[in-house]
Protein backbone atom coordinates (compact mmCIF):
# COMPACT_ATOMS: atom_id res chain seq x y z
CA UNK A 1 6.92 -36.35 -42.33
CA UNK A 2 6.50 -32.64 -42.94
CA UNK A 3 8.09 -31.64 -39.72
CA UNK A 4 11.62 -33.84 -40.92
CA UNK A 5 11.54 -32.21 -44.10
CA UNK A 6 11.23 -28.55 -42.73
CA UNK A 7 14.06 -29.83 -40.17
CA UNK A 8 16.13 -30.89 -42.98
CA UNK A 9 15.55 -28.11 -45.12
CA UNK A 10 16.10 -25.67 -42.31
CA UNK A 11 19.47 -27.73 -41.73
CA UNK A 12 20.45 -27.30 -44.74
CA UNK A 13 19.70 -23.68 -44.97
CA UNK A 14 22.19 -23.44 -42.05
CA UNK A 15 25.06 -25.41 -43.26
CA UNK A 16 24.76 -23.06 -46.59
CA UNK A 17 24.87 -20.07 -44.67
CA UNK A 18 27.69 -21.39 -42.39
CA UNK A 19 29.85 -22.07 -45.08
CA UNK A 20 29.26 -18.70 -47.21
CA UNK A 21 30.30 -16.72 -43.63
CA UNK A 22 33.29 -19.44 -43.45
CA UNK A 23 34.26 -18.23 -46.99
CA UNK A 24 33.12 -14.48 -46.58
CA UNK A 25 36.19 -13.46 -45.23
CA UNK A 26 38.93 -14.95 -47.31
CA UNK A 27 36.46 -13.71 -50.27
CA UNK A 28 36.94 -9.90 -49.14
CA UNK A 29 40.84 -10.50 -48.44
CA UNK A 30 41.30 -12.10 -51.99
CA UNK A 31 39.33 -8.81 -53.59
CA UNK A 32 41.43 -6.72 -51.37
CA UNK A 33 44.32 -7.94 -53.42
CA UNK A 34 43.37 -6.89 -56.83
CA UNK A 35 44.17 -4.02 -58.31
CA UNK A 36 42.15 -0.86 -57.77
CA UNK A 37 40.87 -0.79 -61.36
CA UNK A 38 38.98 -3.83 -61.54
CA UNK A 39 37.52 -3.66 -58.37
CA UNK A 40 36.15 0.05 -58.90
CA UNK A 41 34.76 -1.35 -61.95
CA UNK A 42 36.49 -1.78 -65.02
CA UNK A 43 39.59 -2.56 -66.92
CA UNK A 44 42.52 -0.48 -68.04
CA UNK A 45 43.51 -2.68 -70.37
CA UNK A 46 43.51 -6.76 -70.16
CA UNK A 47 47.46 -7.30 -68.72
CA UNK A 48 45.73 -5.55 -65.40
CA UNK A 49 45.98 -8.61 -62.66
CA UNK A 50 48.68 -10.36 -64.72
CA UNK A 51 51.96 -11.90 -62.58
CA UNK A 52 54.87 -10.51 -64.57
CA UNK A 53 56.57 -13.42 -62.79
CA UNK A 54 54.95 -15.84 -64.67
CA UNK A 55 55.70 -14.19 -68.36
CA UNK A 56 59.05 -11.91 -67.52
CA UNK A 57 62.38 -13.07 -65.38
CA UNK A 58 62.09 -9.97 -63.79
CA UNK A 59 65.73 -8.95 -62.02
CA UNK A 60 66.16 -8.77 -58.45
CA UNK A 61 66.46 -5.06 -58.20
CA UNK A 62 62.26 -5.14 -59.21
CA UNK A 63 61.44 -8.16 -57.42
CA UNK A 64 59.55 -8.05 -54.56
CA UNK A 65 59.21 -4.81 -54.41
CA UNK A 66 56.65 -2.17 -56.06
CA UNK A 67 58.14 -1.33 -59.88
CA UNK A 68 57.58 0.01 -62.89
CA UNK A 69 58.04 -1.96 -66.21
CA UNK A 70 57.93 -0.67 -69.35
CA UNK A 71 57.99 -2.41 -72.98
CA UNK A 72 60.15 -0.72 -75.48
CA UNK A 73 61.05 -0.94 -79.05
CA UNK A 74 64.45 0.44 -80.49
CA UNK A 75 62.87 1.51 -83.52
CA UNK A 76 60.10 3.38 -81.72
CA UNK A 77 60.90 7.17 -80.89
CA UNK A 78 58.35 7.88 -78.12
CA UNK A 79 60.22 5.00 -76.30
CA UNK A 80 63.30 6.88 -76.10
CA UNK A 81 61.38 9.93 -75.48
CA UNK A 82 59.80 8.40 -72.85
CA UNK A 83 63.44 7.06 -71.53
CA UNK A 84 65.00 10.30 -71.92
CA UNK A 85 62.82 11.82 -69.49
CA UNK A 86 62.43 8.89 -67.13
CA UNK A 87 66.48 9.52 -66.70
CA UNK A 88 65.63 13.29 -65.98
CA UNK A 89 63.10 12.79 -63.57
CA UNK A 90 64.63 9.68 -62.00
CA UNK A 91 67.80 11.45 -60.77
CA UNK A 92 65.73 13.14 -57.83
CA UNK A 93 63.75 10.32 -56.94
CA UNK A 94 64.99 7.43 -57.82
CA UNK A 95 62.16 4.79 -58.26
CA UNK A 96 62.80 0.90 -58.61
CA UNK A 97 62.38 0.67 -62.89
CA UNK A 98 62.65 -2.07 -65.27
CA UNK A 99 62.66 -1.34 -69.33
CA UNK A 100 62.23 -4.20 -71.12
CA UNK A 101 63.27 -4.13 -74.86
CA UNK A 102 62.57 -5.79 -77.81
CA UNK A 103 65.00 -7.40 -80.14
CA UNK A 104 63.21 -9.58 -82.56
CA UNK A 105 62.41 -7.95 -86.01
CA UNK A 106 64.49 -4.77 -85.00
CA UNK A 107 67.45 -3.20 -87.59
CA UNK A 108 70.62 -4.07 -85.81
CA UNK A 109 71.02 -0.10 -86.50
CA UNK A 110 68.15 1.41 -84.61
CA UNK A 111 69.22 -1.68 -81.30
CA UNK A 112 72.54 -0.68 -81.26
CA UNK A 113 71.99 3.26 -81.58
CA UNK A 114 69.19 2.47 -78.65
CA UNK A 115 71.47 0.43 -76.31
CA UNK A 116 74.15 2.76 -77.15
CA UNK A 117 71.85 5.93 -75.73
CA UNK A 118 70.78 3.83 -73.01
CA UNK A 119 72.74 1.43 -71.15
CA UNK A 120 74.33 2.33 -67.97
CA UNK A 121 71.51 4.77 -67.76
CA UNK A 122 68.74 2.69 -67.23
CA UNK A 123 68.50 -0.61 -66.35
CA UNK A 124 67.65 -2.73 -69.79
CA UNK A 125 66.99 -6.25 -71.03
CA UNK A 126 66.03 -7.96 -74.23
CA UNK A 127 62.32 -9.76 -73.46
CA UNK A 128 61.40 -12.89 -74.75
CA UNK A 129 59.95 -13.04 -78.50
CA UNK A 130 56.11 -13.08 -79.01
CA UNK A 131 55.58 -11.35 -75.83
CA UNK A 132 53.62 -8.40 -76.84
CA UNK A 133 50.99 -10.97 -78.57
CA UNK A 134 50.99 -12.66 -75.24
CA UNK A 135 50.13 -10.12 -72.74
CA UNK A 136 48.15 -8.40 -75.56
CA UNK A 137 50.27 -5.57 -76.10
CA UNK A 138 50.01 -3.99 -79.23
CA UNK A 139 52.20 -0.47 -79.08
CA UNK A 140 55.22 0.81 -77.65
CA UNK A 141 55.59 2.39 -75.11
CA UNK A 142 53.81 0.25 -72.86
CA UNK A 143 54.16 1.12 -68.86
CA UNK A 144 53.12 -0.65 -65.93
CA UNK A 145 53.54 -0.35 -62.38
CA UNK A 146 53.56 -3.78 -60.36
CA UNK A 147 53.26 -4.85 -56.66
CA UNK A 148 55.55 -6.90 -55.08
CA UNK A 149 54.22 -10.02 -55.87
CA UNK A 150 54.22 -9.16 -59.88
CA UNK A 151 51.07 -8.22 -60.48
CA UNK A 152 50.33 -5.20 -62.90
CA UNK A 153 47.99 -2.45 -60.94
CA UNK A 154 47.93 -0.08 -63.23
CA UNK A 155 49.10 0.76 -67.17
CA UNK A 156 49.27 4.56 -67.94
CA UNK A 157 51.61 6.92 -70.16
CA UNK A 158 53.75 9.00 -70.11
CA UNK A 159 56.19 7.20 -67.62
CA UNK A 160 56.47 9.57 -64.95
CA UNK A 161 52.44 9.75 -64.17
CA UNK A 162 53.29 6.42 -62.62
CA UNK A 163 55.53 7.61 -60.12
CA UNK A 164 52.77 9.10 -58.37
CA UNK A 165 51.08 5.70 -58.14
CA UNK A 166 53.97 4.03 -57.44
CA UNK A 167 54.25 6.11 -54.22
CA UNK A 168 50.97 5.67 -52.85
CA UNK A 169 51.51 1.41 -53.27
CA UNK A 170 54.61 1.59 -51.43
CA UNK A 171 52.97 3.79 -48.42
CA UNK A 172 50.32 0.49 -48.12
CA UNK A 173 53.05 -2.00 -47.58
């Protein structure tokens, strides 16, 4: 009786360790996949590993392809700061960028004056209300540079920091 339940123990022991090697592999693939931040340790900020997909209808020109995104609010003056130099910097190298504005709760002054200064220049859309509360954004600006699936890598300011990031994503695909 002893010897059966060694056998089955030691069976079992096997079929364990089978499966963990079986699973090993697609383990290391799927933590290949996340973003360099969270796998060296820590978080950025908690809209690291989000899909955009999933909470922005993100245009073709950033789909599929590695972007930056940024959140902006008319009435906040670093965010056309931060525009006004993305345009300057952009011109030499032009990297695929989204800016994503809000509308809700804005003066219909400061949105026009801001789509006035901006359209044409860079490529701009209203985003859906409540969004900052659901990513857990809490200021503008807010930049993010996302793979081509969606996902957000990495969140850093000023703007053109990201570039630099953005360059060394698009020499791993």
């Amino acid at each position: 009786m002893e010897f059966i339940s060694l056998a089955v123990f030691m069976l079992l022991s096997l079929l364990v360790y089978l499966l963990f090697q079986r699973s090993h592999h697609n383990l290391q693939t799927e933590i290949a996949m996340l973003p360099d931040e969270i796998v060296k340790g820590g978080f950025q900020h908690g809209v690291l590993g989000v899909n955009l997909h999933v909470v922005l209808p993100l245009p073709e020109h950033v789909r599929q392809r590695p972007a930056i995104i940024m959140l902006a609010s008319p009435s906040c003056s670093a965010c056309e700061q931060e525009l006004h130099d993305w345009i300057r910097a952009n011109a030499q190298e032009p990297v695929p960028f989204m800016c994503f504005y809000e509308q809700e709760e804005v003066e219909v002054e400061k949105l026009r004056d801001f789509l006035e200064a901006f359209e044409g220049h860079v490529p701009m859309q209203p985003y859906p209300a409540g969004l900052n509360n659901r990513i857990g954004v809490d200021s503008t600006p807010f930049v993010m540079l996302i793979d081509s699936n969606g996902i957000v890598h990495r969140v850093q300011r000023p703007l053109r920091l990201l570039v630099k990031y953005y360059r060394k994503m698009k020499e791993r695909i």
